[in-house]
N, C-alpha and C. Protein backbone atom coordinates (compact mmCIF):
# COMPACT_ATOMS: atom_id res chain seq x y z
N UNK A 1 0.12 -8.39 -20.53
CA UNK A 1 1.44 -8.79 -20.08
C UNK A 1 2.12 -7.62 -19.36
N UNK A 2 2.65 -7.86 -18.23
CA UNK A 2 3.73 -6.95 -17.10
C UNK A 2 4.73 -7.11 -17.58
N UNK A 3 5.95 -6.68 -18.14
CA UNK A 3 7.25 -6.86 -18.19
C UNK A 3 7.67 -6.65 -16.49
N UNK A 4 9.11 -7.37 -16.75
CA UNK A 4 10.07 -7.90 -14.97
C UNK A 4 10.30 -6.17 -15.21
N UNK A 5 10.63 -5.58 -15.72
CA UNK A 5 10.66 -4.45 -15.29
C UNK A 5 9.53 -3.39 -14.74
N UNK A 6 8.66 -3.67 -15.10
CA UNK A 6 7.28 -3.05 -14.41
C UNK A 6 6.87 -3.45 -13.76
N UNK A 7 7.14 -4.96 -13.41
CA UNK A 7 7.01 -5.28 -11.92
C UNK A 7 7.76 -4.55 -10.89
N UNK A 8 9.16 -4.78 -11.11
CA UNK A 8 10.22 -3.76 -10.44
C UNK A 8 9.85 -2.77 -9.59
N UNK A 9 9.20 -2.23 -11.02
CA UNK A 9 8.63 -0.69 -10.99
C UNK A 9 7.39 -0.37 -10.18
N UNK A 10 6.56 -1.44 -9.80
CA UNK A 10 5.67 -1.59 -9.27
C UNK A 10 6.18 -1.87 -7.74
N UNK A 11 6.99 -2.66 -7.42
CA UNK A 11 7.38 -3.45 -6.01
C UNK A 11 8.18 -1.66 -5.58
N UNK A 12 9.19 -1.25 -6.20
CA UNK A 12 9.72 0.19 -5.93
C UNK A 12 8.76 1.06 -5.54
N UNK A 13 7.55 1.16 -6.28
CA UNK A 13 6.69 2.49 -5.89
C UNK A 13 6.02 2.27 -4.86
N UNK A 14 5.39 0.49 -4.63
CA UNK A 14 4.85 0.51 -3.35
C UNK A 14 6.26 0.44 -2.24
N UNK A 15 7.19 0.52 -2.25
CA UNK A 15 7.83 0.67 -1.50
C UNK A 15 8.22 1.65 -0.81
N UNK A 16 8.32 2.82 -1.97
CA UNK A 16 8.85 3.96 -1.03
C UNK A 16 7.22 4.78 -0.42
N UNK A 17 6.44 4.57 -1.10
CA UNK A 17 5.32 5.04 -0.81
C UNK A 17 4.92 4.20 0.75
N UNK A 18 4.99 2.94 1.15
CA UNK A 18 4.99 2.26 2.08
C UNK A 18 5.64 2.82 3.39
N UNK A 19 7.05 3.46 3.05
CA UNK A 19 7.96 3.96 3.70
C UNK A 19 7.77 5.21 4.45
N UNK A 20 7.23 5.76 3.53
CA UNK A 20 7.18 7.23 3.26
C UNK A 20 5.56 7.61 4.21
N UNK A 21 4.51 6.61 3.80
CA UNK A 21 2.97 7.09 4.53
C UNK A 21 2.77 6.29 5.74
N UNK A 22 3.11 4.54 5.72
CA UNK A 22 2.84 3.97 6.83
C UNK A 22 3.02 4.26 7.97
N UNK A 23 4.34 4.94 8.73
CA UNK A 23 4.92 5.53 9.53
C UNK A 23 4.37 6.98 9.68
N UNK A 24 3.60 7.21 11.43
CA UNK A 24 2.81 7.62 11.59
C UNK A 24 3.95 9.00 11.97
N UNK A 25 5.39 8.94 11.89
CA UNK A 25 6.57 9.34 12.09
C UNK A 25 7.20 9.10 11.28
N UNK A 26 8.13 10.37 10.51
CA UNK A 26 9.20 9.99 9.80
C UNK A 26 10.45 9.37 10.26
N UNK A 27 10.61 9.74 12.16
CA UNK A 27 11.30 8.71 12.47
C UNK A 27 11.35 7.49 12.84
N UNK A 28 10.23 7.03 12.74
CA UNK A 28 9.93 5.63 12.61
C UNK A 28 10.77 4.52 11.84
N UNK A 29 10.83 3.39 12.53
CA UNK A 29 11.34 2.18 11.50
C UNK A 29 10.01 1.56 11.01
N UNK A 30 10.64 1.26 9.31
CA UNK A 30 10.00 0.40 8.63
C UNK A 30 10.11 -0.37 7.84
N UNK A 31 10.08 -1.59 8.93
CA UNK A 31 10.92 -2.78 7.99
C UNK A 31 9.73 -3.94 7.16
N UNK A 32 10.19 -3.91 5.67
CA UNK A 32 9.31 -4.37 4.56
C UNK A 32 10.18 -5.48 4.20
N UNK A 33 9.85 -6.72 4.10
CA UNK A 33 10.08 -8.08 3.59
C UNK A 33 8.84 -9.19 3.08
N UNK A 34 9.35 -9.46 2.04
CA UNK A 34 8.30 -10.26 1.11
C UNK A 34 7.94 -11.03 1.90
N UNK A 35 6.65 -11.85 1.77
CA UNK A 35 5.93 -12.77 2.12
C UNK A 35 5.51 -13.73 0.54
N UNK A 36 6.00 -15.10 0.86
CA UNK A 36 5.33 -15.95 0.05
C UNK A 36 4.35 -15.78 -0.51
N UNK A 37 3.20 -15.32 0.35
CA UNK A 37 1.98 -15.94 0.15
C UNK A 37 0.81 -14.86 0.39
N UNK A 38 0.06 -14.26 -0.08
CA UNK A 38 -1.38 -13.34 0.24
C UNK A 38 -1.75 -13.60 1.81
N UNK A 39 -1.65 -14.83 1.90
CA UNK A 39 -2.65 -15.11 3.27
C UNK A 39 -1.63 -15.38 4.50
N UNK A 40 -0.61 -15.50 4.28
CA UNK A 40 0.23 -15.68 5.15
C UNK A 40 0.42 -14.77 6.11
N UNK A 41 0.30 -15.55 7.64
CA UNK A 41 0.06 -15.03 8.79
C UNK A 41 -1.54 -14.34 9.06
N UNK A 42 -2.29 -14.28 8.48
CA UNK A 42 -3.41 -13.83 7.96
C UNK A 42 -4.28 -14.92 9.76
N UNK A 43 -4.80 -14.36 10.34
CA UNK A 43 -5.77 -15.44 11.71
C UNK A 43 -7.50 -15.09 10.81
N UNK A 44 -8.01 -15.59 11.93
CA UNK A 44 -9.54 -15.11 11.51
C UNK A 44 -10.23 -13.72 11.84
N UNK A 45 -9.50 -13.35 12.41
CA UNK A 45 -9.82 -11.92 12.64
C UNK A 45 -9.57 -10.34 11.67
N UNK A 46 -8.32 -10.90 10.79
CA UNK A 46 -7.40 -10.21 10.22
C UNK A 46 -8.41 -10.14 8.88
N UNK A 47 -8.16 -8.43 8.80
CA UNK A 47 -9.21 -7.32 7.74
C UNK A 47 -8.26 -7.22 6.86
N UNK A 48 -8.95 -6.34 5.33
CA UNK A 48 -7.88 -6.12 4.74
C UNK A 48 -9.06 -4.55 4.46
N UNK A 49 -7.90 -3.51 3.98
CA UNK A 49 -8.36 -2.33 3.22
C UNK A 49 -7.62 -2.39 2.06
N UNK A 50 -8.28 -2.47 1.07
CA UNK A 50 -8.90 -2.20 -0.05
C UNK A 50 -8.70 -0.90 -1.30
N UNK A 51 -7.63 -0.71 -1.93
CA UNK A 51 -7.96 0.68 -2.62
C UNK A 51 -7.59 0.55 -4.13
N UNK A 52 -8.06 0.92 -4.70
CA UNK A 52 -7.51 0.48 -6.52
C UNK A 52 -7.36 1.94 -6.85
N UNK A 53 -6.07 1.59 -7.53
CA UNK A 53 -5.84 2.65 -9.07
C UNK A 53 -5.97 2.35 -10.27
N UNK A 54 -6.95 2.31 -10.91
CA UNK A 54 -7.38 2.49 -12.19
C UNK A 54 -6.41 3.63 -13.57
N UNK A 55 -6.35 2.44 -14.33
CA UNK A 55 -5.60 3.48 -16.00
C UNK A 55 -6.09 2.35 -16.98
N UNK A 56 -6.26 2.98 -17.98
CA UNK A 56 -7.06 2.30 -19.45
C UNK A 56 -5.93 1.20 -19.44
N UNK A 57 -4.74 0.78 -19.33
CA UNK A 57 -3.78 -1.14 -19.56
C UNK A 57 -3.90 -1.32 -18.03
N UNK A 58 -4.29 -0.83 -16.55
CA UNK A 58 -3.97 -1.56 -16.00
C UNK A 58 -4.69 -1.53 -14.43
N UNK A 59 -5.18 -2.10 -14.02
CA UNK A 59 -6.08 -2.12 -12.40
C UNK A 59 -4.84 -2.48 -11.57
N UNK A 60 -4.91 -1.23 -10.11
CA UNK A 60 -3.85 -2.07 -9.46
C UNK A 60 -4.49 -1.97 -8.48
N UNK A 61 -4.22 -3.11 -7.38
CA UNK A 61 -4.97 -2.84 -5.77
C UNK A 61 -4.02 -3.07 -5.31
N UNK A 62 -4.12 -2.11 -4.10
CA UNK A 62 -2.88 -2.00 -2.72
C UNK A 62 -3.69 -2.52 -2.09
N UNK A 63 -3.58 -3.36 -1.11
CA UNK A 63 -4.76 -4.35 0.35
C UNK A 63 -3.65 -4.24 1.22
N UNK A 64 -3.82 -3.65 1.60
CA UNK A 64 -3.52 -3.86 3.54
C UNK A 64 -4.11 -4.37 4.60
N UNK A 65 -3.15 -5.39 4.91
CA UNK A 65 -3.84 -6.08 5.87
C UNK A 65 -3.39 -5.95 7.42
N UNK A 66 -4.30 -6.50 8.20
CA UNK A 66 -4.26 -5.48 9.56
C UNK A 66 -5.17 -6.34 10.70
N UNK A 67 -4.64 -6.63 11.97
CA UNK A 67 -5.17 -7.12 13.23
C UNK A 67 -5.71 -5.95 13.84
N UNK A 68 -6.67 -5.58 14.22
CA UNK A 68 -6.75 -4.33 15.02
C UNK A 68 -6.66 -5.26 16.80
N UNK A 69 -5.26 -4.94 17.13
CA UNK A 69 -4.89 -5.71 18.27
C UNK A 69 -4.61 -4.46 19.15
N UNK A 70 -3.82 -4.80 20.15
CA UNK A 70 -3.12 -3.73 21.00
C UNK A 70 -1.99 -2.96 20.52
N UNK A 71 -1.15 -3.82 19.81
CA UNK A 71 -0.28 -3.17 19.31
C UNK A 71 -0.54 -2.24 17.94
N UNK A 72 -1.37 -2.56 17.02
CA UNK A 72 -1.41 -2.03 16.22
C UNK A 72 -2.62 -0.44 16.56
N UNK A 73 -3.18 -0.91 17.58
CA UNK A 73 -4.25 0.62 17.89
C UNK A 73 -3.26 1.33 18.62
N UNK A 74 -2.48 0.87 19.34
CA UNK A 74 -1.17 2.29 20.40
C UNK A 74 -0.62 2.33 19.37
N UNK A 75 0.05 1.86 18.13
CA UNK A 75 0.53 2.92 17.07
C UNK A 75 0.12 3.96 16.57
N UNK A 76 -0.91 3.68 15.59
CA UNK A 76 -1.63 4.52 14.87
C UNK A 76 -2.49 5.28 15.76
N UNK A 77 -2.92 5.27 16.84
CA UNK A 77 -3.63 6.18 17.85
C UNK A 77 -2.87 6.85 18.78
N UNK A 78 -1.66 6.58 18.96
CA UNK A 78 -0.72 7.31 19.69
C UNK A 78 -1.72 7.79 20.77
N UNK A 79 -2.42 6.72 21.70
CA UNK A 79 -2.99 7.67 23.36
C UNK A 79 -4.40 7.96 23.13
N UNK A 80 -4.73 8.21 22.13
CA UNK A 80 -6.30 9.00 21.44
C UNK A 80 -7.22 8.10 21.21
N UNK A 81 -7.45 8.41 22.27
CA UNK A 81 -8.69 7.09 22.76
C UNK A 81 -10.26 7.47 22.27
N UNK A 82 -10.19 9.14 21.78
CA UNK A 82 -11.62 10.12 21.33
C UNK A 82 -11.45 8.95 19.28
N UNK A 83 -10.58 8.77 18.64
CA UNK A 83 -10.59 8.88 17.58
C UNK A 83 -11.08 7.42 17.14
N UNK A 84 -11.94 6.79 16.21
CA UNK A 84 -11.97 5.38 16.18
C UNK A 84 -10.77 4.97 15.46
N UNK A 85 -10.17 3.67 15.82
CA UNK A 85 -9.23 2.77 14.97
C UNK A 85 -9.34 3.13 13.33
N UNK A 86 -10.20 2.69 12.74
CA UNK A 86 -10.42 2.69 11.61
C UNK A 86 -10.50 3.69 10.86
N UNK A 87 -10.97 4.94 11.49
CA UNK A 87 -10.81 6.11 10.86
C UNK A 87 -9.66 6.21 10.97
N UNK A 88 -8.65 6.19 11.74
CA UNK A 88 -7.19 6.79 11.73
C UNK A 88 -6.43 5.73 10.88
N UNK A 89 -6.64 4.40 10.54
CA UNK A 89 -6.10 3.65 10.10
C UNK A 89 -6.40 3.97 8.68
N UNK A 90 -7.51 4.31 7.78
CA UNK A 90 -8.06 4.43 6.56
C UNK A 90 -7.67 5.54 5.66
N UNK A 91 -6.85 6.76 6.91
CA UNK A 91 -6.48 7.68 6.33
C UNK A 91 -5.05 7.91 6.34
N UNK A 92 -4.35 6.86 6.78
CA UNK A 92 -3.30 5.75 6.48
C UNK A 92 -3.28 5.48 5.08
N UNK A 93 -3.94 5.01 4.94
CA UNK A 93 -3.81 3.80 4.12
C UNK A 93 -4.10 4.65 2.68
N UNK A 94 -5.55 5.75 2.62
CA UNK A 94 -5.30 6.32 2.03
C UNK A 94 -3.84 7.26 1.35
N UNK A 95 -3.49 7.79 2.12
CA UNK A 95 -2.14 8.36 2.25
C UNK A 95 -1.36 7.42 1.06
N UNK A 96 -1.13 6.20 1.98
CA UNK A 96 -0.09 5.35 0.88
C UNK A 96 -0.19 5.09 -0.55
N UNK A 97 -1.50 4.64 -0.55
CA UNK A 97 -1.98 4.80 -2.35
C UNK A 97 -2.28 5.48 -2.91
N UNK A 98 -2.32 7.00 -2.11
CA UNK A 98 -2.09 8.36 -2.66
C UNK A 98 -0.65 8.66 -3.21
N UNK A 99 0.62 8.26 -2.48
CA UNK A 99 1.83 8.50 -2.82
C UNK A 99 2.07 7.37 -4.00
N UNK A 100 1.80 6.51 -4.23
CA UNK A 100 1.92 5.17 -5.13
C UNK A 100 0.73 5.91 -6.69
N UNK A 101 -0.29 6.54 -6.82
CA UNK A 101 -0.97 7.14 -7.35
C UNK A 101 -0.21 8.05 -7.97
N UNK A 102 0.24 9.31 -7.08
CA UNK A 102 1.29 10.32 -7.79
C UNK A 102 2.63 9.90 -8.48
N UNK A 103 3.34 8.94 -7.83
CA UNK A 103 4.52 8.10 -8.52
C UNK A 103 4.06 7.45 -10.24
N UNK A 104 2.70 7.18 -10.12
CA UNK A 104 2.49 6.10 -11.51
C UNK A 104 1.75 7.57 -12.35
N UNK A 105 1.81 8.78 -11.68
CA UNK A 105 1.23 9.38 -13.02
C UNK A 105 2.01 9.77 -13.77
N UNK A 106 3.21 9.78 -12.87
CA UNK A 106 4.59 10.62 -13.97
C UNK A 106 4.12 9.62 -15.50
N UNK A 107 3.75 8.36 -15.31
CA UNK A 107 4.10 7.21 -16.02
C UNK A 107 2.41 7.00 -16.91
N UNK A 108 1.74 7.09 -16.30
CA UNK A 108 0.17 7.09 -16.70
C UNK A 108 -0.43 8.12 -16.46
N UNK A 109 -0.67 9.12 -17.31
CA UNK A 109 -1.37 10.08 -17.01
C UNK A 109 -3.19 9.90 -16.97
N UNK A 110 -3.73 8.98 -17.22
CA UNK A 110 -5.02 8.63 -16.56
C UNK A 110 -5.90 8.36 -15.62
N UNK A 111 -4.99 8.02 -14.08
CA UNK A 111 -5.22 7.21 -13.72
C UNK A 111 -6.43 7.77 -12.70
N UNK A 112 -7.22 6.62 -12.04
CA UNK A 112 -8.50 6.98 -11.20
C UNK A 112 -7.98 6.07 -10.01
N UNK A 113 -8.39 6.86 -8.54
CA UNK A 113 -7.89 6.16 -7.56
C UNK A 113 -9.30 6.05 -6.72
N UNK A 114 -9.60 4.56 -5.90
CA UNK A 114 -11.42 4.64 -5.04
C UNK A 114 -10.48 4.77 -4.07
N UNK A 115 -11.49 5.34 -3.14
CA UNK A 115 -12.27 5.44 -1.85
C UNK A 115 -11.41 3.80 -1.18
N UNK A 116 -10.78 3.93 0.26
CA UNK A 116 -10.77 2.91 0.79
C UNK A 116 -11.42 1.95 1.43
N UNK A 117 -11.77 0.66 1.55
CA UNK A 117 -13.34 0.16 2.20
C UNK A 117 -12.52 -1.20 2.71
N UNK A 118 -12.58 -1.49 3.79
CA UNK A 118 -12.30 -3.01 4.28
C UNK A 118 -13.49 -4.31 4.30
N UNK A 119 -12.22 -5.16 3.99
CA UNK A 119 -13.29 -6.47 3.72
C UNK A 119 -12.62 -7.48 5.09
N UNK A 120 -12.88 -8.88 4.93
CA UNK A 120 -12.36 -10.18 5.60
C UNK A 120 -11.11 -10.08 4.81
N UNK A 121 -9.83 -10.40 5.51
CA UNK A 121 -9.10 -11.40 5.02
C UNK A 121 -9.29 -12.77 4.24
N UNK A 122 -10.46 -13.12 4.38
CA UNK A 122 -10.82 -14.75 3.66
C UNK A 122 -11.59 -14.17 2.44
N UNK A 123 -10.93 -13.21 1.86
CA UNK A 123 -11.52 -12.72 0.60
C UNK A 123 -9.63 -13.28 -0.55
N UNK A 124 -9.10 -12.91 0.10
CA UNK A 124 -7.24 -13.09 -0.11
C UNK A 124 -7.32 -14.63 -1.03
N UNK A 125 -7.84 -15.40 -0.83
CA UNK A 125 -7.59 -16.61 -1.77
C UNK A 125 -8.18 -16.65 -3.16
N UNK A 126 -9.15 -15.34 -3.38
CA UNK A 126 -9.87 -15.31 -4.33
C UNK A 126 -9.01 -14.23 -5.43
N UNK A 127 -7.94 -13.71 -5.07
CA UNK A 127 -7.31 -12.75 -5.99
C UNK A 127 -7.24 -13.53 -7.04
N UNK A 128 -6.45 -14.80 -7.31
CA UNK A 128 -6.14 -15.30 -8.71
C UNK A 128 -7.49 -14.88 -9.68
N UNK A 129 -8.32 -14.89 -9.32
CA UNK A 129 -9.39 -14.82 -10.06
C UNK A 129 -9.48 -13.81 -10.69
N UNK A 130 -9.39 -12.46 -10.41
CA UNK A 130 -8.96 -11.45 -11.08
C UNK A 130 -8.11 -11.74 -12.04
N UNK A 131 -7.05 -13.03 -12.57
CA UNK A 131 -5.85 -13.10 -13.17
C UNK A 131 -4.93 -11.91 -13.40
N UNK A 132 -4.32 -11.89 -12.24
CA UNK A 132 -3.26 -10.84 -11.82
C UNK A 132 -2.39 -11.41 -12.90
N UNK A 133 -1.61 -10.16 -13.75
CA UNK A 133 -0.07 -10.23 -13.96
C UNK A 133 0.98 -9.95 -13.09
N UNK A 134 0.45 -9.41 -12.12
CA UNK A 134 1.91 -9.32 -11.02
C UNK A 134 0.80 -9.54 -9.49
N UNK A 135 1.36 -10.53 -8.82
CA UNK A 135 1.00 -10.20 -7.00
C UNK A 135 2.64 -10.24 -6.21
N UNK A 136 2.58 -9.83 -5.12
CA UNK A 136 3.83 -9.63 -4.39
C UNK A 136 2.84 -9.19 -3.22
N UNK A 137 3.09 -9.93 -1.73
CA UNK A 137 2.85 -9.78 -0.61
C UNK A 137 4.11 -9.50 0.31
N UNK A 138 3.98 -8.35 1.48
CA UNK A 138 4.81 -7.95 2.03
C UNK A 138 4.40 -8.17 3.64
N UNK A 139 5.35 -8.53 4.61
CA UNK A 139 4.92 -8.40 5.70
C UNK A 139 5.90 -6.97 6.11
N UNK A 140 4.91 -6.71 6.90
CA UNK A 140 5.61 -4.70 7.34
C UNK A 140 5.15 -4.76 8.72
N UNK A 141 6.52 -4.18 9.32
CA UNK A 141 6.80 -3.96 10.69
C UNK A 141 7.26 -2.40 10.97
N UNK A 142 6.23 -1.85 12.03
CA UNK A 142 6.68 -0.37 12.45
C UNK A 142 6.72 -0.37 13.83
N UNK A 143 8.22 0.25 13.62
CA UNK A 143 8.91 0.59 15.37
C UNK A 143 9.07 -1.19 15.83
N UNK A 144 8.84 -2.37 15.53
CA UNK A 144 8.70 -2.94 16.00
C UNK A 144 7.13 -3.20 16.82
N UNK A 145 6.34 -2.17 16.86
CA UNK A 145 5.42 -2.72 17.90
C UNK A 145 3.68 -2.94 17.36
N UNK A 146 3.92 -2.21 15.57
CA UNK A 146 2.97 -2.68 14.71
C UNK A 146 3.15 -3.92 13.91
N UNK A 147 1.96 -4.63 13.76
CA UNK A 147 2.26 -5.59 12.34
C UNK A 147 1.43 -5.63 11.39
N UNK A 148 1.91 -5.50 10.08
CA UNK A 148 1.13 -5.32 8.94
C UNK A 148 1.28 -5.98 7.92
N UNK A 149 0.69 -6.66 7.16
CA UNK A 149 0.98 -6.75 5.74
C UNK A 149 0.26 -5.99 4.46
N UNK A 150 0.85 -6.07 3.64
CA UNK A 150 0.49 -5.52 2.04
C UNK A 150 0.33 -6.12 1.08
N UNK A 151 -0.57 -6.04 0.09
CA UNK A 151 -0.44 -6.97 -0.78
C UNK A 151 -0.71 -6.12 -2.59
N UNK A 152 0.00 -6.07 -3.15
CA UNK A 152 0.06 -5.25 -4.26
C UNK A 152 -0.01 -6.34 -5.70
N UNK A 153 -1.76 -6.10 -6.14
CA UNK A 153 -1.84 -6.71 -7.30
C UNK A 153 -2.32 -6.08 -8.58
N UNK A 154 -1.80 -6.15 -9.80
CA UNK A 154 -1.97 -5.50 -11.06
C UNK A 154 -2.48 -6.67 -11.72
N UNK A 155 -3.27 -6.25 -12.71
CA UNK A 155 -4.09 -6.83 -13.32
C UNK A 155 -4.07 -5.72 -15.19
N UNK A 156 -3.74 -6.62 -15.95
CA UNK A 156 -3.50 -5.49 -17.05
C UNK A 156 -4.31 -5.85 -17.96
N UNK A 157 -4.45 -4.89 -19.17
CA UNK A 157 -5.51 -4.76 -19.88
C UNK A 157 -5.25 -4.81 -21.55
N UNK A 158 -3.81 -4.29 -21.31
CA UNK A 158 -3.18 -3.96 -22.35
C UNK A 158 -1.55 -4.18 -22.18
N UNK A 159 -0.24 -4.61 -23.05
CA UNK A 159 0.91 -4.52 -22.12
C UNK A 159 1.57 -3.36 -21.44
N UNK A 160 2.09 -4.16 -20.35
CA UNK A 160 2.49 -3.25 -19.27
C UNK A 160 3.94 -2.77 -19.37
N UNK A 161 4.65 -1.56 -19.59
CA UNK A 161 6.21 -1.72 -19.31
C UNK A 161 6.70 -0.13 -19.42
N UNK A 162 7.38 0.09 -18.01
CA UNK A 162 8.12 1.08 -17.76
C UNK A 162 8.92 0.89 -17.14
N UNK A 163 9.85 1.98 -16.47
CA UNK A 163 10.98 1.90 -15.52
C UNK A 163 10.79 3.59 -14.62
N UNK A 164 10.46 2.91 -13.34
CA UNK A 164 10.12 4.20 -12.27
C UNK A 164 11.75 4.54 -12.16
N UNK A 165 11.51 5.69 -12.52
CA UNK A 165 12.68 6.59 -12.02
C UNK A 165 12.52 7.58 -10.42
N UNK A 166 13.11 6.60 -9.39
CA UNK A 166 12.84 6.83 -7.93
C UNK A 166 13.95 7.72 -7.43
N UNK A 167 15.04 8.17 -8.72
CA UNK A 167 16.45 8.83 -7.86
C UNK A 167 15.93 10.32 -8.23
N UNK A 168 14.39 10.89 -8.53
CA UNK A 168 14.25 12.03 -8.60
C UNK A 168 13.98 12.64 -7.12
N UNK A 169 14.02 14.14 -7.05
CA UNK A 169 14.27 14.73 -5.52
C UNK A 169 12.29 14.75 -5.47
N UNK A 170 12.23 14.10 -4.24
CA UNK A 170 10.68 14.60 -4.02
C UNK A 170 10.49 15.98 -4.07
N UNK A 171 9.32 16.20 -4.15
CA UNK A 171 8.69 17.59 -4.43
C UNK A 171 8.02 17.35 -3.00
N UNK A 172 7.93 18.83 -2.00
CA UNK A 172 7.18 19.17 -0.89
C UNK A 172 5.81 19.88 -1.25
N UNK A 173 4.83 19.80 -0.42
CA UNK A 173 3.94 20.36 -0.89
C UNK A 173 3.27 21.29 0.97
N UNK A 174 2.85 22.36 0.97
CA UNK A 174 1.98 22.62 2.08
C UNK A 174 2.99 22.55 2.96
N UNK A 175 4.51 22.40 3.11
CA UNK A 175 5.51 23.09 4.03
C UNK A 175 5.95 24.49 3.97
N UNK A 176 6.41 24.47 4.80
CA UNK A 176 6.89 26.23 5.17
C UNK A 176 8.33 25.96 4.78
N UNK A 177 9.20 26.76 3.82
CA UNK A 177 10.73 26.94 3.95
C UNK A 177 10.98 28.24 4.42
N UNK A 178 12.22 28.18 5.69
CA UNK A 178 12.79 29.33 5.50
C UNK A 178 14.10 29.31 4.67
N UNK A 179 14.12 30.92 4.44
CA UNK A 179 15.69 30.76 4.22
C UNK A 179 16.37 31.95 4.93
């Protein structure tokens, strides 16, 4: 069992983590609004990547889903026509469930994070099967000229219940301060 508050807590962390890695720019816009549905807007072309965090009560997968169209390769490639799509997109994506990873250890100190790997989108109808305690799908828009969705599902083992405390000051890592 998830308590509504660890869902919360869950929809918050992929959020700011969403915010914070998707945007290939911190000045970037990034606008995040629920989606009904896993598959929604989903064509036949549309991939998903793939990444789980593992802790002894609870499996979570972040899936991002993704057209590799025009708009979405002049984002994330900004011009760089030497680099493939997918590599620049994977280390994306990594990124995000890296920041969503560090957020849940304050909270789980166990946890194991894989390797990112893309599948079909026509894998998306088969989540129930896992019997998720929490799914929540997001459609995500950057700058306007990317489109993305997310799909964040937990699956627990044991009960689930915390409260992310998000009003702490991030910690920098590998910047330069002057003073």
């Amino acid at each position: 069992m998830i308590t509504a508050q660890a869902k919360d807590s869950f929809e918050r962390i992929f959020r700011k983590a969403a915010q914070a890695r998707l945007p290939v720019d911190s000045s970037d816009i990034c606008e995040i609004v629920p989606l009904a549905d896993a598959c929604e807007g989903s064509t036949k072309d549309t991939q998903v990547v793939v990444l789980t965090i593992s802790s002894i009560v609870f499996r979570l997968l972040l899936i991002l889903h993704f057209d590799e169209n025009d708009g979405t390769r002049g984002y994330y490639l900004q011009g760089d026509d030497e680099r493939p799509f997918q590599e620049a997109f994977l280390e994306i994506c990594n990124l995000c469930c890296g920041a969503m990873n560090q957020e849940l250890l304050h909270y789980f100190p166990d946890l194991g994070m894989s390797t990112p790997y893309v599948l079909s989108a026509r894998c998306l109808p088969h989540l129930h099967e896992l019997k998720p305690g929490f799914v929540q799908s997001y459609a995500i828009t950057l700058n306007g000229s990317a489109q993305l969705a997310a799909t964040v599902c937990v699956c627990a083992y044991a009960p689930v219940d915390f409260v992310a405390d998000m009003s702490a000051v991030e910690e920098t890592s590998g910047e330069l301060e002057l003073f």
